[in-house]
C-alpha atoms as a PDB file:
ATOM      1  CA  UNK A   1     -57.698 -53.616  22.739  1.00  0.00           C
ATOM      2  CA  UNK A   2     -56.302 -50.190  21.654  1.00  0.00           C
ATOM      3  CA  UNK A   3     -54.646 -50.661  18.657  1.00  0.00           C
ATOM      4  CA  UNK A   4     -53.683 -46.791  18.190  1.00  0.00           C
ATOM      5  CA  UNK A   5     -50.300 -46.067  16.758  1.00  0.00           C
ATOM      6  CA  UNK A   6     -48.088 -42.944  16.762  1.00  0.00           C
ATOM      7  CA  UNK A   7     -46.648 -40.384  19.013  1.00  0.00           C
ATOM      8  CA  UNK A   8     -48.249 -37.966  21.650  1.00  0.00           C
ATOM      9  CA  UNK A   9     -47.989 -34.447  21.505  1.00  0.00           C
ATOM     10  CA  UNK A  10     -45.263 -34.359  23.977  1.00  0.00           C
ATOM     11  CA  UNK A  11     -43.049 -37.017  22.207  1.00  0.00           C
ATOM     12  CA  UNK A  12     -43.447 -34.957  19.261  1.00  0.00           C
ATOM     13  CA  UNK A  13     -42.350 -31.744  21.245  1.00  0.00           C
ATOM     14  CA  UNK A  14     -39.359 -33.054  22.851  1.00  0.00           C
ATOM     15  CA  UNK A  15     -38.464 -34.548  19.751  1.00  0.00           C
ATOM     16  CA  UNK A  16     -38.125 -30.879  18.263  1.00  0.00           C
ATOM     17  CA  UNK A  17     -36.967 -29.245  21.082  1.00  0.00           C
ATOM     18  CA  UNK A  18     -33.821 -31.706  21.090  1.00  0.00           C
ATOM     19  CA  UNK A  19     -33.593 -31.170  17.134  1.00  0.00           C
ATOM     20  CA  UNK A  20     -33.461 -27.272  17.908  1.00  0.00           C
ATOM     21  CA  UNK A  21     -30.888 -27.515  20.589  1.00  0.00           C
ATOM     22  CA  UNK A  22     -28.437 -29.897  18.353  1.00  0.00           C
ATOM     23  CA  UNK A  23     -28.821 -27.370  15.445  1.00  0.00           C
ATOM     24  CA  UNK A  24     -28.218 -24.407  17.105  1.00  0.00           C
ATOM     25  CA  UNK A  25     -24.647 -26.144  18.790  1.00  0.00           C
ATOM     26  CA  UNK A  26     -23.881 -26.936  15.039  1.00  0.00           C
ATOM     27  CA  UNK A  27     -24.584 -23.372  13.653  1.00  0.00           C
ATOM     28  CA  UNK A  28     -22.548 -22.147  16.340  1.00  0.00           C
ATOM     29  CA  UNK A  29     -20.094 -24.150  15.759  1.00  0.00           C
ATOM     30  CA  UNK A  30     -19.829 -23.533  11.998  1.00  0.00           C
ATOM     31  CA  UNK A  31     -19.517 -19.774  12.213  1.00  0.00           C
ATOM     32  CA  UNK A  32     -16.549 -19.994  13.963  1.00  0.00           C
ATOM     33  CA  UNK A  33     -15.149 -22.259  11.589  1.00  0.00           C
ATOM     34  CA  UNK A  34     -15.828 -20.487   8.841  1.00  0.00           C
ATOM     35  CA  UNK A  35     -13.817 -17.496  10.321  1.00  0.00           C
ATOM     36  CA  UNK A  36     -10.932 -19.558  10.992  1.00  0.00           C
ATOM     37  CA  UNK A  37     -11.036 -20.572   7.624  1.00  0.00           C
ATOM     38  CA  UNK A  38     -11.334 -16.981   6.244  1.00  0.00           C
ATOM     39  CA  UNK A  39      -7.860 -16.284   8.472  1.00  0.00           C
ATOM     40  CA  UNK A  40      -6.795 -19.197   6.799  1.00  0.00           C
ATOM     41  CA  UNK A  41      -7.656 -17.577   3.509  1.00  0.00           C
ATOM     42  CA  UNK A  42      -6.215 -14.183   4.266  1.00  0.00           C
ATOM     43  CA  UNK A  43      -2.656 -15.149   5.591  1.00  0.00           C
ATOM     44  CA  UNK A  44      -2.371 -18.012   2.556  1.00  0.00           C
ATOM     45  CA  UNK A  45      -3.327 -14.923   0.361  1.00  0.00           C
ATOM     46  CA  UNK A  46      -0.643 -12.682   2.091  1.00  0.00           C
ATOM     47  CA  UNK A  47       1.512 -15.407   2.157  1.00  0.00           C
ATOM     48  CA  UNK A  48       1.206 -15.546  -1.711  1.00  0.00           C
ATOM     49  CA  UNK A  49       2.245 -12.213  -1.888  1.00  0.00           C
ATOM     50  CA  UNK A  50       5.407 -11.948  -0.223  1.00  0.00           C
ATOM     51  CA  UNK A  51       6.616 -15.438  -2.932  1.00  0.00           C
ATOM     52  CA  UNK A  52       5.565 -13.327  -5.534  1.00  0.00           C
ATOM     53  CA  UNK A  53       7.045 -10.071  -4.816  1.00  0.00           C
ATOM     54  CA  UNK A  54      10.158 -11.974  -5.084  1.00  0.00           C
ATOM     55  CA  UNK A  55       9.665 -13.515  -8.409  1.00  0.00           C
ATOM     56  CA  UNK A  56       8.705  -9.684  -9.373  1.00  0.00           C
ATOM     57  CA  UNK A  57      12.084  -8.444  -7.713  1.00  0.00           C
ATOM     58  CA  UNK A  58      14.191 -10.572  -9.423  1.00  0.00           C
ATOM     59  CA  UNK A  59      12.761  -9.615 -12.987  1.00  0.00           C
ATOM     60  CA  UNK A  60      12.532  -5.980 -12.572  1.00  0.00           C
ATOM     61  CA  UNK A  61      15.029  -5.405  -9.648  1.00  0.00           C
ATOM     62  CA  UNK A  62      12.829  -3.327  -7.767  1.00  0.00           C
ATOM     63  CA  UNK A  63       9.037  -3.859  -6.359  1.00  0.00           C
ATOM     64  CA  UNK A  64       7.475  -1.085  -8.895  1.00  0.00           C
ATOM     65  CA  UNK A  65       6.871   2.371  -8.027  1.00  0.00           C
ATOM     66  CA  UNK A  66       6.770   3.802  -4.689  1.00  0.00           C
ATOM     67  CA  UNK A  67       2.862   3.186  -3.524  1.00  0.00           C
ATOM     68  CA  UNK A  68       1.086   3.514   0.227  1.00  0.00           C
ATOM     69  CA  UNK A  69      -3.022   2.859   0.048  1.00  0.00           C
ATOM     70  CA  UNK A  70      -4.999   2.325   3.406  1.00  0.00           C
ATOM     71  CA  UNK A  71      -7.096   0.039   0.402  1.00  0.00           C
ATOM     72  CA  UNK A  72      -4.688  -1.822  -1.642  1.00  0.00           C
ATOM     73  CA  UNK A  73      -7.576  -0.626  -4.034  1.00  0.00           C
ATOM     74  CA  UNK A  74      -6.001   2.641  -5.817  1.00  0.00           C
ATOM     75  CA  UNK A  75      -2.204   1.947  -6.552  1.00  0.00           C
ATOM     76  CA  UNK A  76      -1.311   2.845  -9.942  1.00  0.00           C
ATOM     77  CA  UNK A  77      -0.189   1.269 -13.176  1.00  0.00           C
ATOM     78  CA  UNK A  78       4.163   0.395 -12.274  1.00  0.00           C
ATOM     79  CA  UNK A  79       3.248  -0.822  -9.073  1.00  0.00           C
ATOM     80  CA  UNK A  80       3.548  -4.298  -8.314  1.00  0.00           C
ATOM     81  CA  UNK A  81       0.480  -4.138  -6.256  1.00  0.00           C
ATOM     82  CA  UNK A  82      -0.833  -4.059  -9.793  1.00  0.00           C
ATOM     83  CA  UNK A  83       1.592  -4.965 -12.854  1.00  0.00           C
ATOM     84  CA  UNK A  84       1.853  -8.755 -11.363  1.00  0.00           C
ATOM     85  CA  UNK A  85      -1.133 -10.130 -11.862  1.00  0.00           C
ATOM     86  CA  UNK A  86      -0.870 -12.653  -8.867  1.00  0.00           C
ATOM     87  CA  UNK A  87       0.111 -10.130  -6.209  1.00  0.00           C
ATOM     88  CA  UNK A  88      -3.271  -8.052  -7.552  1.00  0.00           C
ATOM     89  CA  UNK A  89      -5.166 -11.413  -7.527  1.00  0.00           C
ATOM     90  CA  UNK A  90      -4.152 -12.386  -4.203  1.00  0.00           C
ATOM     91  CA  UNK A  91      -4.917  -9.403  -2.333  1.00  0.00           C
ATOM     92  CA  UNK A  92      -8.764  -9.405  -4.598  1.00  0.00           C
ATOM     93  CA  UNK A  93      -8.937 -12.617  -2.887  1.00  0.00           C
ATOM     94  CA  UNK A  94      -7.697 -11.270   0.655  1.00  0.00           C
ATOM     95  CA  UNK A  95     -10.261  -8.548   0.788  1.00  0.00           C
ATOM     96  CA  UNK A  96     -12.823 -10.822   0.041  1.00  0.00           C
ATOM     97  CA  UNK A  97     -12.121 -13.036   2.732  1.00  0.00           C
ATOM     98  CA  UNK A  98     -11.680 -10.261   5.146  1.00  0.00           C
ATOM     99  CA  UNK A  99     -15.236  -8.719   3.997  1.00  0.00           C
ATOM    100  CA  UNK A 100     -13.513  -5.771   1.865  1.00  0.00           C
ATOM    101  CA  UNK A 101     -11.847  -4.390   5.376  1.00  0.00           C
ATOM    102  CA  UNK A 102      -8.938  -1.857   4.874  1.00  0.00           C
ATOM    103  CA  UNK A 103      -5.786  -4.120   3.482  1.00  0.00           C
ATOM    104  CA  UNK A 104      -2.845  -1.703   3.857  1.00  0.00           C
ATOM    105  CA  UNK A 105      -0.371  -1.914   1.071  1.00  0.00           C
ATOM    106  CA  UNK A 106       2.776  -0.052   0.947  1.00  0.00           C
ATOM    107  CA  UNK A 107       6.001   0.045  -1.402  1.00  0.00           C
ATOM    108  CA  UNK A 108       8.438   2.423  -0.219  1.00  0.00           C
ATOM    109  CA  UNK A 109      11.564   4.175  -1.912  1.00  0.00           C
ATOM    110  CA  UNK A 110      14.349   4.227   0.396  1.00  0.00           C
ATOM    111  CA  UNK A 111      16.855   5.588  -2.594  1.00  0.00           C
ATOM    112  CA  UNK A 112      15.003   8.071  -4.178  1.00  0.00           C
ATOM    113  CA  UNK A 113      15.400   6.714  -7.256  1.00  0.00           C
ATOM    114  CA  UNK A 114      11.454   6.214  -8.265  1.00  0.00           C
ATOM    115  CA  UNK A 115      11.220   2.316  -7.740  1.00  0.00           C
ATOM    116  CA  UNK A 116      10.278   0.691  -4.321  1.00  0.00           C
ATOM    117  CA  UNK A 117      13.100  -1.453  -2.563  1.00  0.00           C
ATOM    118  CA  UNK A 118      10.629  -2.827   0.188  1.00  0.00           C
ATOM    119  CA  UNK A 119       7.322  -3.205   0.730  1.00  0.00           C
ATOM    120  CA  UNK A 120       4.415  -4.654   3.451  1.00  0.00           C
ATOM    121  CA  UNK A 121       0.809  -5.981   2.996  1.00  0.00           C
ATOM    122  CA  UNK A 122      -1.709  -5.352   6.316  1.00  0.00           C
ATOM    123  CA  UNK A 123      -4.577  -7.018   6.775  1.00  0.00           C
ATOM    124  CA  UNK A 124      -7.123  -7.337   9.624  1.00  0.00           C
ATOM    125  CA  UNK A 125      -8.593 -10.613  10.205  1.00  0.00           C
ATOM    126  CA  UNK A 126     -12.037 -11.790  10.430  1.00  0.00           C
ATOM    127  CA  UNK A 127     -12.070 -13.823  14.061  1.00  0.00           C
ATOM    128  CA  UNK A 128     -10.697 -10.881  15.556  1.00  0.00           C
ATOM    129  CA  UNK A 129     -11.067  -7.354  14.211  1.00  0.00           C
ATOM    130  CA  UNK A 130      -8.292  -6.214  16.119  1.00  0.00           C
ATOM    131  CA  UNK A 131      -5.846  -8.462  15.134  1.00  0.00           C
ATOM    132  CA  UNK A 132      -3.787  -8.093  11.966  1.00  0.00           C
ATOM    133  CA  UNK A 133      -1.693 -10.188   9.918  1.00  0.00           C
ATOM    134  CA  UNK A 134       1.182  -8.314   7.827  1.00  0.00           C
ATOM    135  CA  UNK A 135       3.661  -9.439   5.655  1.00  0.00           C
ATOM    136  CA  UNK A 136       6.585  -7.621   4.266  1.00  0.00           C
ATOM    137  CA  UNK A 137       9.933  -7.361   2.384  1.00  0.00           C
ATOM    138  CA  UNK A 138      12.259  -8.284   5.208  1.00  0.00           C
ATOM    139  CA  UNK A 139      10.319 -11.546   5.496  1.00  0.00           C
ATOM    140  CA  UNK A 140       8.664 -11.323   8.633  1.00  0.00           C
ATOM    141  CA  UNK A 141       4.990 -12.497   8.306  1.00  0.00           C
ATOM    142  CA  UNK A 142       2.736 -12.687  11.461  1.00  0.00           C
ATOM    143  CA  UNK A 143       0.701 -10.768  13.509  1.00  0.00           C
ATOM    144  CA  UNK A 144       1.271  -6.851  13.825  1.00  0.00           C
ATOM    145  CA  UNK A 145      -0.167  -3.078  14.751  1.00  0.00           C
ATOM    146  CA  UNK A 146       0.306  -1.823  11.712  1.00  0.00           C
ATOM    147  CA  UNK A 147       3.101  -0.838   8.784  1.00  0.00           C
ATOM    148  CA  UNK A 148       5.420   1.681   9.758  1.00  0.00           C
ATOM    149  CA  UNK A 149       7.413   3.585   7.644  1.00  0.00           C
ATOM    150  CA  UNK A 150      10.754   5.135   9.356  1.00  0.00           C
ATOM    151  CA  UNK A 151      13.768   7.306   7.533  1.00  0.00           C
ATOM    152  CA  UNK A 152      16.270   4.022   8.244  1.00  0.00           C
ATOM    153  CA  UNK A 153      17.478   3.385   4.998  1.00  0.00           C
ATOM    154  CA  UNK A 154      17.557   0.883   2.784  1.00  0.00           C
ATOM    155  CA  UNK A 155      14.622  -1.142   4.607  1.00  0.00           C
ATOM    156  CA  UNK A 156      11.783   1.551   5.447  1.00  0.00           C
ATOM    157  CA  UNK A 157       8.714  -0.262   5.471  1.00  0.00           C
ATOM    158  CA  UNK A 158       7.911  -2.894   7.814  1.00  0.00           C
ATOM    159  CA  UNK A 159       5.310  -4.267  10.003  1.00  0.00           C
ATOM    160  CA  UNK A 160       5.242  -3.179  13.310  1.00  0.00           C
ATOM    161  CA  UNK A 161       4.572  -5.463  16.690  1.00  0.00           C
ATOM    162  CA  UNK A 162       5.006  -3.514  19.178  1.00  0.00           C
END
């Protein structure tokens, strides 16, 4: 009597063939989770925004100086995009989850007075580079081209869907 025990070489084989397979449908799987979650991320960031720009309108009565930036990244000191702390931290937290892509900010003038009375946050998201998610002053918050700025007073920055 043969009393031999373990597994052949082709037991062992298909056992880590099937183990390859199954790990490759999770990986998969995963990354495209993790870039719905990093949408996730980006419109809860915008989302953010748009409450606080509020709170930051009704203390100062205005949305800071007038400020456009294809990077969020250079607005000045008087802009809301940096004075309130949690409008600057959410859109650090946006580009981050966007892999530092272009977010668009804008704060626009519409009285010539030196303080912005509207405003609009673009950002592209990660599941699909051409897509972009804006938010702005009028409320509107979904998916859009870009922020377009027209000479229709007093609301001249907005995103644009068409």
């Amino acid at each position: 009597m043969n009393f031999n025990k373990g597994f052949t070489l082709i037991e062992l084989l298909v056992v880590v063939a099937i183990i390859g397979v199954l790990s490759t449908i999770v990986i998969t799987n995963l990354s495209s989770t993790r870039e719905g979650a990093n949408d996730a991320a980006i419109k809860a960031n915008l989302s953010s925004i748009r409450t606080q720009a509020e709170v930051y309108f009704n203390n100062s009565l205005n949305y800071g100086d007038e400020f456009l930036s294809a990077n969020c990244g250079t607005a000045v000191a008087g802009s809301m995009f940096v004075d309130d702390s949690t409008v600057a931290s959410a859109i650090t937290s946006a580009k981050s989850a966007n892999s530092d892509n272009e977010l668009t900010c804008a704060a626009i003038d519409s009285s010539d007075d030196g303080n912005a009375d509207s405003w609009a946050v673009l950002s592209p998201l990660r599941s699909d580079g051409t897509v972009k998610w804006c938010v702005d002053s009028t409320g509107f918050a979904g998916e859009a081209t870009g922020i377009t700025v027209t000479a229709v007073a007093p609301i001249k920055t907005f995103c644009a869907t068409s």
